[in-house]
Protein backbone atom coordinates (compact mmCIF):
# COMPACT_ATOMS: atom_id res chain seq x y z
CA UNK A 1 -9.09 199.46 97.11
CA UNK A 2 -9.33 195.56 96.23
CA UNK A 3 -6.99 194.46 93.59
CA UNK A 4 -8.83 194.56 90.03
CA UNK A 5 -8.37 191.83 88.05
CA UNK A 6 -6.48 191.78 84.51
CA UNK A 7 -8.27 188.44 82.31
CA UNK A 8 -7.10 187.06 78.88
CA UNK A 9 -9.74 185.47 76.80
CA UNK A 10 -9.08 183.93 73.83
CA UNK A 11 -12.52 183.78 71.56
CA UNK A 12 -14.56 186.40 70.94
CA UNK A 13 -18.27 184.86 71.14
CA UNK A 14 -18.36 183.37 74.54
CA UNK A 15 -15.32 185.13 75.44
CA UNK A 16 -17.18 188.67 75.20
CA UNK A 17 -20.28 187.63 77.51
CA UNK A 18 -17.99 186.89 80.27
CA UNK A 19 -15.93 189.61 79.44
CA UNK A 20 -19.17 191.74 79.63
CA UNK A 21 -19.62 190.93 82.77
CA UNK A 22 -16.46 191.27 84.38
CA UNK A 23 -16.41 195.00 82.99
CA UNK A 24 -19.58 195.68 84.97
CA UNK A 25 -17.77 194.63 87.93
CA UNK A 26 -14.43 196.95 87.27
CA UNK A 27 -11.89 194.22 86.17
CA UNK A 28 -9.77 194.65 82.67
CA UNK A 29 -10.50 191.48 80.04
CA UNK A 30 -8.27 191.03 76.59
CA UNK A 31 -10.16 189.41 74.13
CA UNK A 32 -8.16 187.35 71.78
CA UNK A 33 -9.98 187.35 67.94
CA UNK A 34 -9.79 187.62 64.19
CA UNK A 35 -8.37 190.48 63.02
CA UNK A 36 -12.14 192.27 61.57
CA UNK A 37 -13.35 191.74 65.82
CA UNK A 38 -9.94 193.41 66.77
CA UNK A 39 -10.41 196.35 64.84
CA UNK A 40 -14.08 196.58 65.00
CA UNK A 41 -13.97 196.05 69.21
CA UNK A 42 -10.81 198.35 69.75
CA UNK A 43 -13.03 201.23 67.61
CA UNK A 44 -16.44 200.15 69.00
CA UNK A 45 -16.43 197.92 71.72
CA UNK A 46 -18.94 194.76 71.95
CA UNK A 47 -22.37 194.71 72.34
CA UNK A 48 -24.22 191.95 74.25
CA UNK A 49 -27.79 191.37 74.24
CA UNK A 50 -29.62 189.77 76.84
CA UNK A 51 -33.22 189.49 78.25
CA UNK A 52 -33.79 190.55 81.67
CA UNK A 53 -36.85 188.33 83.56
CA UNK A 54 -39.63 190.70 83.58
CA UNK A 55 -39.27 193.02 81.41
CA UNK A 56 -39.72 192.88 77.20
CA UNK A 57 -37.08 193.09 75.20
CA UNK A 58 -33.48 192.78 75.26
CA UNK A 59 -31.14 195.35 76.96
CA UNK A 60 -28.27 196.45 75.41
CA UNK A 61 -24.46 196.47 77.50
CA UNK A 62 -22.45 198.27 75.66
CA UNK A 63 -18.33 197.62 76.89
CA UNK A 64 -17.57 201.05 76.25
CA UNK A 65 -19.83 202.59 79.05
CA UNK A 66 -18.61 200.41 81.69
CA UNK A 67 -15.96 200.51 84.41
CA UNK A 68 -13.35 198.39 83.43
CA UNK A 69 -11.57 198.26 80.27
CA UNK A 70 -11.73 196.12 77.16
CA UNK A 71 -9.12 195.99 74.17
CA UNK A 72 -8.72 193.16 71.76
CA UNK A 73 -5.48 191.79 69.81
CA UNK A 74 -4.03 189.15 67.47
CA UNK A 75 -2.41 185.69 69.40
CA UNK A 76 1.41 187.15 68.08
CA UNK A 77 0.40 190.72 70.12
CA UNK A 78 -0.07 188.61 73.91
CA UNK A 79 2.14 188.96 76.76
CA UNK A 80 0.80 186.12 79.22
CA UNK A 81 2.78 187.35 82.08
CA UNK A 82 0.60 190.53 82.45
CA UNK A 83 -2.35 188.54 83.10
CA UNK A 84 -3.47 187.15 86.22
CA UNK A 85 -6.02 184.96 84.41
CA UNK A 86 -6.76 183.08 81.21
CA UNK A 87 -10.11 182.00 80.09
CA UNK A 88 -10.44 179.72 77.15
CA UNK A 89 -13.66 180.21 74.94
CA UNK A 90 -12.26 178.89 71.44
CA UNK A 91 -13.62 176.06 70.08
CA UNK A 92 -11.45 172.89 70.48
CA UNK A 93 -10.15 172.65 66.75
CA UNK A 94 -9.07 176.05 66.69
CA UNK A 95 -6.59 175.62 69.35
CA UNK A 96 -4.31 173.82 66.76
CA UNK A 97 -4.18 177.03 64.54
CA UNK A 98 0.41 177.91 64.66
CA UNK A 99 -0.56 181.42 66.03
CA UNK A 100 -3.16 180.02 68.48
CA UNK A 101 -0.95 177.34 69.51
CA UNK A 102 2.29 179.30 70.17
CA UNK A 103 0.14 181.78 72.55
CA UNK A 104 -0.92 178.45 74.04
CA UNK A 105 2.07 176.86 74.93
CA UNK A 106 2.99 180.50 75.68
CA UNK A 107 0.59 180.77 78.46
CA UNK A 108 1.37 177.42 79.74
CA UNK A 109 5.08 178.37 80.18
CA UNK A 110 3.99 181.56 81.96
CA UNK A 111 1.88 179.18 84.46
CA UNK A 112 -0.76 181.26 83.92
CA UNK A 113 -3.79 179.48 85.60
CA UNK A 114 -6.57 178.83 82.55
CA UNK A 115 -9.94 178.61 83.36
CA UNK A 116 -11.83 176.60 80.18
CA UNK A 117 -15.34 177.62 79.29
CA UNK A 118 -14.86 174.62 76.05
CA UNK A 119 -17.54 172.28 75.87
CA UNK A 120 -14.69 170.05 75.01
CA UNK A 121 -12.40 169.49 78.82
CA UNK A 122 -8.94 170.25 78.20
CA UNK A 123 -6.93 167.54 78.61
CA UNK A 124 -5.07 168.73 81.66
CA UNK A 125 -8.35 169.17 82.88
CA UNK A 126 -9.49 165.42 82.82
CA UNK A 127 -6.26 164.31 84.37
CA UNK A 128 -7.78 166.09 87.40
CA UNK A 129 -9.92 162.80 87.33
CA UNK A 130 -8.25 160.12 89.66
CA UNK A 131 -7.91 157.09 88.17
CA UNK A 132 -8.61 158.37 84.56
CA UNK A 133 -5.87 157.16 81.59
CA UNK A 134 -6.40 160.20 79.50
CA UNK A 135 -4.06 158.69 76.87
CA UNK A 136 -7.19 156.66 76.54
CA UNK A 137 -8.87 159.85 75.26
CA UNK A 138 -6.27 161.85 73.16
CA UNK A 139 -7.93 160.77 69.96
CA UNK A 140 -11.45 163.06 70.63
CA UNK A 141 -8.73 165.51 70.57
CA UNK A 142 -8.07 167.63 67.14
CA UNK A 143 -4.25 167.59 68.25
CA UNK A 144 -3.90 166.50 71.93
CA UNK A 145 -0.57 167.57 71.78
CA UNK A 146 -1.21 171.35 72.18
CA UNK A 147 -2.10 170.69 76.04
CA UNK A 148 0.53 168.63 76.66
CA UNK A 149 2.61 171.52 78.54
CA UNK A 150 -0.11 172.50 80.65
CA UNK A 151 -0.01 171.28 84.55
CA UNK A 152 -3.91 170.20 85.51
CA UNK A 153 -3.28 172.17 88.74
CA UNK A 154 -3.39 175.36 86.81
CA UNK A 155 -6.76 174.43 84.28
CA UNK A 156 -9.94 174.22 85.72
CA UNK A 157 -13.47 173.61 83.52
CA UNK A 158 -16.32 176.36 83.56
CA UNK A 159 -19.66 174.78 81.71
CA UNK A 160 -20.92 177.18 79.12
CA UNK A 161 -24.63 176.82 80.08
CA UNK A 162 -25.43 179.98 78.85
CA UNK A 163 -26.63 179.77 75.34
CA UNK A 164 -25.31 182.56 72.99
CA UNK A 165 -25.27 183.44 69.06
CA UNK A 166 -23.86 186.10 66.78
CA UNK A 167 -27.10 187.65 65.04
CA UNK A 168 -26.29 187.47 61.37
CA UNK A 169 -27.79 190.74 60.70
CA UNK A 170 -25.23 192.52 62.96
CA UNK A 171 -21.80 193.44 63.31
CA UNK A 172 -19.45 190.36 64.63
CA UNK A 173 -18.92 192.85 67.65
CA UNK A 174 -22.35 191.79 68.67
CA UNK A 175 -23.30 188.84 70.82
CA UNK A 176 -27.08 188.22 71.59
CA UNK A 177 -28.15 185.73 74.68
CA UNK A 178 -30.79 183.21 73.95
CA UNK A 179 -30.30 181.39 77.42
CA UNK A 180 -29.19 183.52 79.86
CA UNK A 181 -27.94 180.82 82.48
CA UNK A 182 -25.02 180.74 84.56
CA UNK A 183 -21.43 180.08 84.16
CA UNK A 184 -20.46 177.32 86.39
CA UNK A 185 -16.55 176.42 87.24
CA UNK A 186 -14.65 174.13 89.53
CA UNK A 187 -12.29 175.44 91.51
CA UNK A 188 -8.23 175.45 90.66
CA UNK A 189 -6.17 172.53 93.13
CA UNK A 190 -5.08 175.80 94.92
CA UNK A 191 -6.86 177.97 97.07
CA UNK A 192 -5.00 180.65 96.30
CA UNK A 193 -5.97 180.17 92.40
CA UNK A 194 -9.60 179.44 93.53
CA UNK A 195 -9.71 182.72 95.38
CA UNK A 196 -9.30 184.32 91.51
CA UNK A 197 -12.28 182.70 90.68
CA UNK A 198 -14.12 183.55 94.04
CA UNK A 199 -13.59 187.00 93.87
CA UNK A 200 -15.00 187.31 90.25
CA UNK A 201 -18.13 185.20 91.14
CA UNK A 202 -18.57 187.72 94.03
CA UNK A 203 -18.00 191.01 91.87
CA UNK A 204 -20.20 189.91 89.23
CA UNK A 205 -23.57 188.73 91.91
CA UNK A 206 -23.00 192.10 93.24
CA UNK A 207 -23.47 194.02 90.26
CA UNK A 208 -26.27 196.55 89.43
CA UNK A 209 -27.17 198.06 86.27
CA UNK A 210 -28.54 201.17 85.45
CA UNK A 211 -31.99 200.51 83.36
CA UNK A 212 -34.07 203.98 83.31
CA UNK A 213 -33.01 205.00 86.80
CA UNK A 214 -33.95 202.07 88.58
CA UNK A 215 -30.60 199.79 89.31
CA UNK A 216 -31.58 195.92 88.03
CA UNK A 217 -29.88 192.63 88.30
CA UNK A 218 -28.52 191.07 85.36
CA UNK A 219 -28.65 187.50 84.39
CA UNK A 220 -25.36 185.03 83.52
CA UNK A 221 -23.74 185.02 86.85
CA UNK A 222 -20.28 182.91 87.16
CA UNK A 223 -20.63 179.88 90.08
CA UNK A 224 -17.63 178.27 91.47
CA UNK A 225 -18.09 174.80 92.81
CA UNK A 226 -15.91 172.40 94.84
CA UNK A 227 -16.51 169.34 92.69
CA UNK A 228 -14.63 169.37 89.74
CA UNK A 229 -17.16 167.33 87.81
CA UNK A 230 -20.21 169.79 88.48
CA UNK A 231 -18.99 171.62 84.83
CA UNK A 232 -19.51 167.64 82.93
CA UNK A 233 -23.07 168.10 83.91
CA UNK A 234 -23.06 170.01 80.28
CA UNK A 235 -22.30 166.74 78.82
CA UNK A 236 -25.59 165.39 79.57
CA UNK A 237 -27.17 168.41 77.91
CA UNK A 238 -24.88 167.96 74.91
CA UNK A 239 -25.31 164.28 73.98
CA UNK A 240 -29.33 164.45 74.41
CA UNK A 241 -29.78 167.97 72.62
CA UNK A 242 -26.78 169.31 70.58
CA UNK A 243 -25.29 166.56 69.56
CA UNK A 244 -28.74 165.06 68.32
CA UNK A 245 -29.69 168.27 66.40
CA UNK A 246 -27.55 166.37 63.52
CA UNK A 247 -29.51 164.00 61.15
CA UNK A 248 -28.20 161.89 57.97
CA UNK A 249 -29.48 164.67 55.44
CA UNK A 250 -30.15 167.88 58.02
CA UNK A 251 -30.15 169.66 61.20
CA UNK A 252 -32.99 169.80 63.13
CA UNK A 253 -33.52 172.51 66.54
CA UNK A 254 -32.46 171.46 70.10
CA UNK A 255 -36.38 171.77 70.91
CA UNK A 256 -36.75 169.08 68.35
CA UNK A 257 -33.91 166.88 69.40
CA UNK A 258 -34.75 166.54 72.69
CA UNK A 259 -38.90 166.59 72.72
CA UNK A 260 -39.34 164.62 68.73
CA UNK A 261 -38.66 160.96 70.88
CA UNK A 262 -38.78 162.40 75.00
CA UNK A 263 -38.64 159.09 76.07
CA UNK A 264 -35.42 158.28 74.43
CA UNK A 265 -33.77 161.92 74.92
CA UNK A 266 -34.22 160.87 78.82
CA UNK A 267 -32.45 157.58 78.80
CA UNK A 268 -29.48 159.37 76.51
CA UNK A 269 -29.39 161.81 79.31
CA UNK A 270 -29.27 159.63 82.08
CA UNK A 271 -26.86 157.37 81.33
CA UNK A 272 -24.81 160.03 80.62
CA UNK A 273 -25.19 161.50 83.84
CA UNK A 274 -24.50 157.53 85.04
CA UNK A 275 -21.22 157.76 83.55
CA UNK A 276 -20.02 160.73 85.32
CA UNK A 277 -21.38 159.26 88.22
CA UNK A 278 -18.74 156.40 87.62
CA UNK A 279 -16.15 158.90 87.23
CA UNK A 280 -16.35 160.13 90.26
CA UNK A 281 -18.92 162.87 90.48
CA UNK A 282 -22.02 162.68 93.18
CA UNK A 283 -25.49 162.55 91.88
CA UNK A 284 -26.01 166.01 93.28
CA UNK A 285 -23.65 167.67 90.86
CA UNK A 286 -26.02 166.60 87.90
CA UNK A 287 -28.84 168.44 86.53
CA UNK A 288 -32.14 167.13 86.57
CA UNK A 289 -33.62 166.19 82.93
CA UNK A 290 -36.81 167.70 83.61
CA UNK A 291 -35.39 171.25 84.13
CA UNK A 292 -33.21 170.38 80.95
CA UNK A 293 -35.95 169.44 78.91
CA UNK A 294 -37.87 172.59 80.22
CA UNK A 295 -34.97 174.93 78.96
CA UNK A 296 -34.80 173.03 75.67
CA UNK A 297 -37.88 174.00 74.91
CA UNK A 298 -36.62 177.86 74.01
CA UNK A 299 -33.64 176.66 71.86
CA UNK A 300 -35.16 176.77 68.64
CA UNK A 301 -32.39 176.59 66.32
CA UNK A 302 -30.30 173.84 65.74
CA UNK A 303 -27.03 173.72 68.09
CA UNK A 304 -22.80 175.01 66.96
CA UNK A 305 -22.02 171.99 66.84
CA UNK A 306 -24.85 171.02 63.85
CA UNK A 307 -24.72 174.27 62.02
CA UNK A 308 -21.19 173.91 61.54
CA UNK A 309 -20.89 170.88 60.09
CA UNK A 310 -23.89 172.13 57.67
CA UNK A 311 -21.90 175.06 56.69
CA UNK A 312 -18.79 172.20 55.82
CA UNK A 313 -16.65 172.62 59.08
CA UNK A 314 -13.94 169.58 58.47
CA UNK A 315 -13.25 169.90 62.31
CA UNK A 316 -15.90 170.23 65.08
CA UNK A 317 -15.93 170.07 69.24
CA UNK A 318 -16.41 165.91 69.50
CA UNK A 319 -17.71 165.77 73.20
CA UNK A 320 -19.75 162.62 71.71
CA UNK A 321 -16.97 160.45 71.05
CA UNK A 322 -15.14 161.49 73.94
CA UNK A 323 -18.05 160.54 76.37
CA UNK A 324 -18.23 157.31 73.83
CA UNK A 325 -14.00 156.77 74.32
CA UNK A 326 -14.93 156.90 78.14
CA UNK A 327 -17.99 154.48 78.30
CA UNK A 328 -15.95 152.02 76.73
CA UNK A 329 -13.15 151.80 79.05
CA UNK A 330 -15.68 150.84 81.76
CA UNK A 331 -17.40 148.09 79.39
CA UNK A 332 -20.48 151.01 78.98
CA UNK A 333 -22.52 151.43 75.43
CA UNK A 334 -25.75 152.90 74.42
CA UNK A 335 -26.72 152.58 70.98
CA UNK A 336 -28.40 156.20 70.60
CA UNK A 337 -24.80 157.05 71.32
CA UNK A 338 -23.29 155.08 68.89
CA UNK A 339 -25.53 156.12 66.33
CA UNK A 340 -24.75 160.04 66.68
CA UNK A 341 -21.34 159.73 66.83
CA UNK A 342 -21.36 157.29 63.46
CA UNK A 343 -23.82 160.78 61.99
CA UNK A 344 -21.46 163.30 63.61
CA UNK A 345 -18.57 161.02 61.57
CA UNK A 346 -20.21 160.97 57.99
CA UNK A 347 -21.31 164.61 58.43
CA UNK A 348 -16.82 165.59 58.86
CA UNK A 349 -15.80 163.17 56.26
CA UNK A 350 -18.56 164.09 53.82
CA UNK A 351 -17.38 167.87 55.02
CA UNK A 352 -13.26 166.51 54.48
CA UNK A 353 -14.24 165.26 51.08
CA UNK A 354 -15.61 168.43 49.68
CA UNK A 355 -12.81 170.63 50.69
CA UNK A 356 -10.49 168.67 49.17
């Protein structure tokens, strides 16, 4: 019998849709949460809801009726060396957190190879970039210095395409899909580390669920691509939609910030997808606007990234001025940029001020 696979996953949200998934194919996950989701998901289990093309509704996967296991614990109550994987699916900011941080460098130490599913790269990560200073980039960072013991052979990026939320009518065990896209990774520098993420991307295509008797393919598959800028394609997606959901006095939906001004939400998109082309990535490993703009079109509330600096976050993901911190080193500038970046700023300091 093939070896089943034992994954660490630090976040909850994200972390239990993968999780989800790797259940259904008979691997063990360990989510890593706030105490109310440990207690509630070692009693209960999670619950992810997700539509199914076809059919009405949403279906219901319920962790507890499926092959592999799924327990949850505090960062103090990990053991990295019993783990043959760890995925990543905090939010940047909170990796700075003592507790978080110690089970960080923890993991590091352990060599534990860390697959990211941020929309924020690591920073191990980008040194995977040849050529790159990422010193240059350490201030898009909420503390840069919490990756600093990680080698970049052992972190890879997986873009978090698929677009999730936490219904705030249900338990915090419960994670609904709005998009139900794919996962997409780049391999590890090793092919034995790669052959992790292989094997999981097989297990998962190959699964079949159970809907009424009749045995149905589920949606959010995980990808795993050579190029290791295929996951920055997301950064396209973020600097035309998410990051443009935020306005001087409110949010507005990704629907709006992308179709309100098309014309403009294009040239943001493409010149993003220019830079990464700079950086090294081929044209091929970027998504087309048009099917961006298509999907957009279903994302009717505003993004994370915009409803938590309107609920006062002082600390958010800042993929804008990172993509912003790398223009500039190549002499690069777009003033749409500049502009959300300068909102994004008021918005935290505004946010900084009031919790003071």
């Amino acid at each position: 019998m093939p070896q089943m696979y034992n994954v660490l996953m630090l976040g909850a949200s994200y972390g239990s849709l993968l999780a989800a998934k790797l259940l259904l194919a008979g691997h063990n996950a360990k989510l890593v949460c706030l105490p109310a989701e440990v207690e509630l998901i070692n009693a209960e289990g999670a619950v992810v809801k997700m539509p199914i093309k076809g059919r009405e509704g949403l279906v219901e996967l319920k962790t507890i009726e499926m092959p592999g296991s799924m327990s949850a614990a505090g960062p103090a109550d990990i053991d990295p060396s019993k783990f043959d994987l760890a995925v990543l699916a905090m939010q940047e900011p909170q990796y700075r957190s003592p507790d978080v941080r110690a089970l960080l460098e923890a993991i590091a130490e352990a060599n534990l190879p860390c697959m990211s599913i941020m929309n924020m790269p690591p920073l191990p990560y980008l040194k995977r970039i040849p050529g790159l200073d990422t010193n240059l980039c350490r201030e898009s960072y909420a503390d840069a210095t919490v990756w600093d013991k990680f080698d970049p052979a052992l972190m890879t990026l997986c873009s978090p395409d698929p677009q999730a939320f936490r219904p705030p009518e249900e338990k915090v065990n419960v994670l609904q899909v709005r998009l139900p896209t794919n996962f997409k990774s780049a391999r590890f520098e090793s092919d034995t580390h790669t052959a992790i993420l292989n094997r999981l991307e097989s297990d998962i295509n190959a699964i079949r669920y159970d809907l009424g008797g009749e045995q149905v393919e589920l949606p959010v598959k995980l990808r795993v691509h050579d190029s290791i800028f295929v996951p920055m394609a997301k950064w396209c997606m973020l600097l035309a939609g998410n990051y443009r959901c935020v306005m001087a006095e409110e949010m507005r939906s990704i629907r709006d910030a992308v179709h309100t001004n098309l014309d403009e939400s294009k040239a943001v998109y493409n010149w993003v997808s220019d830079l990464c082309v700079s950086l090294g990535a081929d044209p091929g490993d970027m998504v087309p606007f048009e099917k961006y703009a298509d999907a957009a079109q279903s994302l009717v509330s505003p993004s994370s990234a915009a409803r938590a600096l309107a609920a006062g976050a002082p600390r958010i993901e800042r993929v804008d001025r990172l993509v912003k911190s790398l223009a500039a080193r190549k002499g690069k500038s777009l003033e749409a940029i500049n502009n959300t970046v300068d909102l994004v700023d008021n918005w935290l300091e505004k946010n900084r001020e009031k919790a003071l």
